[in-house]
C-alpha atoms as a PDB file:
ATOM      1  CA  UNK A   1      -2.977 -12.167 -80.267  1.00  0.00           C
ATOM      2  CA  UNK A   2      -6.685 -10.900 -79.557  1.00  0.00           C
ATOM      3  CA  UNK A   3      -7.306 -11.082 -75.739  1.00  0.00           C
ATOM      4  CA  UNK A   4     -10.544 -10.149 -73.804  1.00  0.00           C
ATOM      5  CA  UNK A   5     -10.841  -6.987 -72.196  1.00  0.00           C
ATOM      6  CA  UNK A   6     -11.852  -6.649 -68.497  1.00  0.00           C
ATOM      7  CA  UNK A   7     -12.149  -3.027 -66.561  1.00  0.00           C
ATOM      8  CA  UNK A   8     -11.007  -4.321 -63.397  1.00  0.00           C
ATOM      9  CA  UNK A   9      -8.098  -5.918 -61.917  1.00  0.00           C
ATOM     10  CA  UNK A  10     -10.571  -8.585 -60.255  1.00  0.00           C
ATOM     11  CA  UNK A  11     -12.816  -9.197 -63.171  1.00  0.00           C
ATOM     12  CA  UNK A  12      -9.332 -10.095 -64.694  1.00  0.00           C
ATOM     13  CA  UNK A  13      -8.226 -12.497 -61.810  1.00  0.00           C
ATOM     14  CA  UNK A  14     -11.492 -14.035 -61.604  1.00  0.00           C
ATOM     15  CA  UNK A  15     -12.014 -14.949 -65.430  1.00  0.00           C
ATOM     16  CA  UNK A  16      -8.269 -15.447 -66.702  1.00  0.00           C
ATOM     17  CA  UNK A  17      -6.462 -17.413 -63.233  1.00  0.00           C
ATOM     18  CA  UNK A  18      -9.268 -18.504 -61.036  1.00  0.00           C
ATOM     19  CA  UNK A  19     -11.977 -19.814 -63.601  1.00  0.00           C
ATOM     20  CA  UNK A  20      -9.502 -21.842 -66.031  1.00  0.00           C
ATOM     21  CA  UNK A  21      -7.632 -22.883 -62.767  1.00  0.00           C
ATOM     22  CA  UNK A  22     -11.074 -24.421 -61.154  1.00  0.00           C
ATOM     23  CA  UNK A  23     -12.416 -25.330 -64.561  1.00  0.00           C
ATOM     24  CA  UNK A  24      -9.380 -28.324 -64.591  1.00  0.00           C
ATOM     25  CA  UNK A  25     -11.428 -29.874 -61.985  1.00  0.00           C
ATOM     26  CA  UNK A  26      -8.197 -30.998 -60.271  1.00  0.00           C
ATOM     27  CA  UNK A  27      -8.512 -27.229 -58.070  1.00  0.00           C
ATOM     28  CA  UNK A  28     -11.428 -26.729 -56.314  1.00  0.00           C
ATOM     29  CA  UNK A  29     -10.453 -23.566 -54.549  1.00  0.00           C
ATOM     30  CA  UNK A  30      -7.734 -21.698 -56.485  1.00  0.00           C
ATOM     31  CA  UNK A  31      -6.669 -18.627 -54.125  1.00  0.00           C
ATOM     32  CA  UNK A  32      -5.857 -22.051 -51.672  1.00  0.00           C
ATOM     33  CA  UNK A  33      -3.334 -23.672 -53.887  1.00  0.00           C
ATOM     34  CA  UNK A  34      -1.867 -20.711 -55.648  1.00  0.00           C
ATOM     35  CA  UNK A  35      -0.202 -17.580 -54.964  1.00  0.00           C
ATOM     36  CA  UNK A  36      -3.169 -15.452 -57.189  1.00  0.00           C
ATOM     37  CA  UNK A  37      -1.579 -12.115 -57.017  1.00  0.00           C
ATOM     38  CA  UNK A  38       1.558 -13.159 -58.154  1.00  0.00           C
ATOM     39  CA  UNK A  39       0.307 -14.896 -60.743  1.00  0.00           C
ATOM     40  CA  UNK A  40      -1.673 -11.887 -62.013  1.00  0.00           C
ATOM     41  CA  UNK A  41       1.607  -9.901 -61.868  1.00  0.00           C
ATOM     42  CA  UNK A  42       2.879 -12.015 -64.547  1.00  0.00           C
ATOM     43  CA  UNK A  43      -0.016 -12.217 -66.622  1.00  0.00           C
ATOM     44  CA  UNK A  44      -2.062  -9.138 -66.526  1.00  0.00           C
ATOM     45  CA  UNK A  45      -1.542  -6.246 -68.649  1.00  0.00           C
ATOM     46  CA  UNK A  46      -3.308  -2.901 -67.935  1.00  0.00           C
ATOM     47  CA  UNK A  47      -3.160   0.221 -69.769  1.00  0.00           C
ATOM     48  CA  UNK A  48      -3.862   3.714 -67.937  1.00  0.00           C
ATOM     49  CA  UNK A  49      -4.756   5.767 -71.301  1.00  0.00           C
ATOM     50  CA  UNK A  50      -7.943   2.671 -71.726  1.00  0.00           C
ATOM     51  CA  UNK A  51      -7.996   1.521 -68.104  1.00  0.00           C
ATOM     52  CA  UNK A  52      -8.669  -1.734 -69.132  1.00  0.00           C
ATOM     53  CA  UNK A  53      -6.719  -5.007 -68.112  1.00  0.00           C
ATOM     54  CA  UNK A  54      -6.052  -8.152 -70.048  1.00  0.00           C
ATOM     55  CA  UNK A  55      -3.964 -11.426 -70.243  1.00  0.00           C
ATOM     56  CA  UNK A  56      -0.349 -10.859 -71.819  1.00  0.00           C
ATOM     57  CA  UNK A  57       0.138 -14.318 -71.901  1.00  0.00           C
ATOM     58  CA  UNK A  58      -0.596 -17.263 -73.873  1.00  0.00           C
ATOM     59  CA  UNK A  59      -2.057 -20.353 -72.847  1.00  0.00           C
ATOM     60  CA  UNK A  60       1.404 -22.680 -72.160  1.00  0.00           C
ATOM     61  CA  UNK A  61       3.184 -19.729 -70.802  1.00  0.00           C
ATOM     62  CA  UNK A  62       0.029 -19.204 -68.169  1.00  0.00           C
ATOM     63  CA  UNK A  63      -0.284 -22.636 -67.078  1.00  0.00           C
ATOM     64  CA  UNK A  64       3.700 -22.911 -66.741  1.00  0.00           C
ATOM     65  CA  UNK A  65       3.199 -19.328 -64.010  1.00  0.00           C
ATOM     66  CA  UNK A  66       0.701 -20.791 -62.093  1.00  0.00           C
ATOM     67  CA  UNK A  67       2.866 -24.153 -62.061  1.00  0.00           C
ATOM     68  CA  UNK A  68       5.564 -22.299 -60.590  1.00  0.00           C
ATOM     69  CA  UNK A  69       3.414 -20.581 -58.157  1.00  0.00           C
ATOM     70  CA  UNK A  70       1.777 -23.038 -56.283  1.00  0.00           C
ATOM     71  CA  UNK A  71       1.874 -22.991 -52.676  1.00  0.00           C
END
């Protein structure tokens, strides 16, 4: 699977949990409904040799994480 690249670990939270999240139009404010971090722990990668972080998941396994952490 091909991912996007991002250099930081908040570039990453901001375009692969809290954008999609918001973009359902159901969420207005994402970081209010859902436990962000822990999300991220589950689906951001990062490599120290590249320093660059990306999404390790696919699209059905993300959406089922951020089911499971909603506040």
């Amino acid at each position: 699977m091909d991912y996007d690249t991002y250099t930081t670990r908040g570039e990453a939270i901001e375009r692969t949990i809290i954008t999609p999240i918001e973009a359902s139009e159901a969420v207005k404010d994402a970081r209010a409904e859902y436990d962000i971090d822990a999300i991220a722990d589950n689906i951001i990668g990062y490599d120290p040799d590249t320093q660059i972080y990306w999404q390790v998941c696919d699209e059905a396994e993300f959406w089922t994480i951020v089911e499971e952490r909603a506040l």
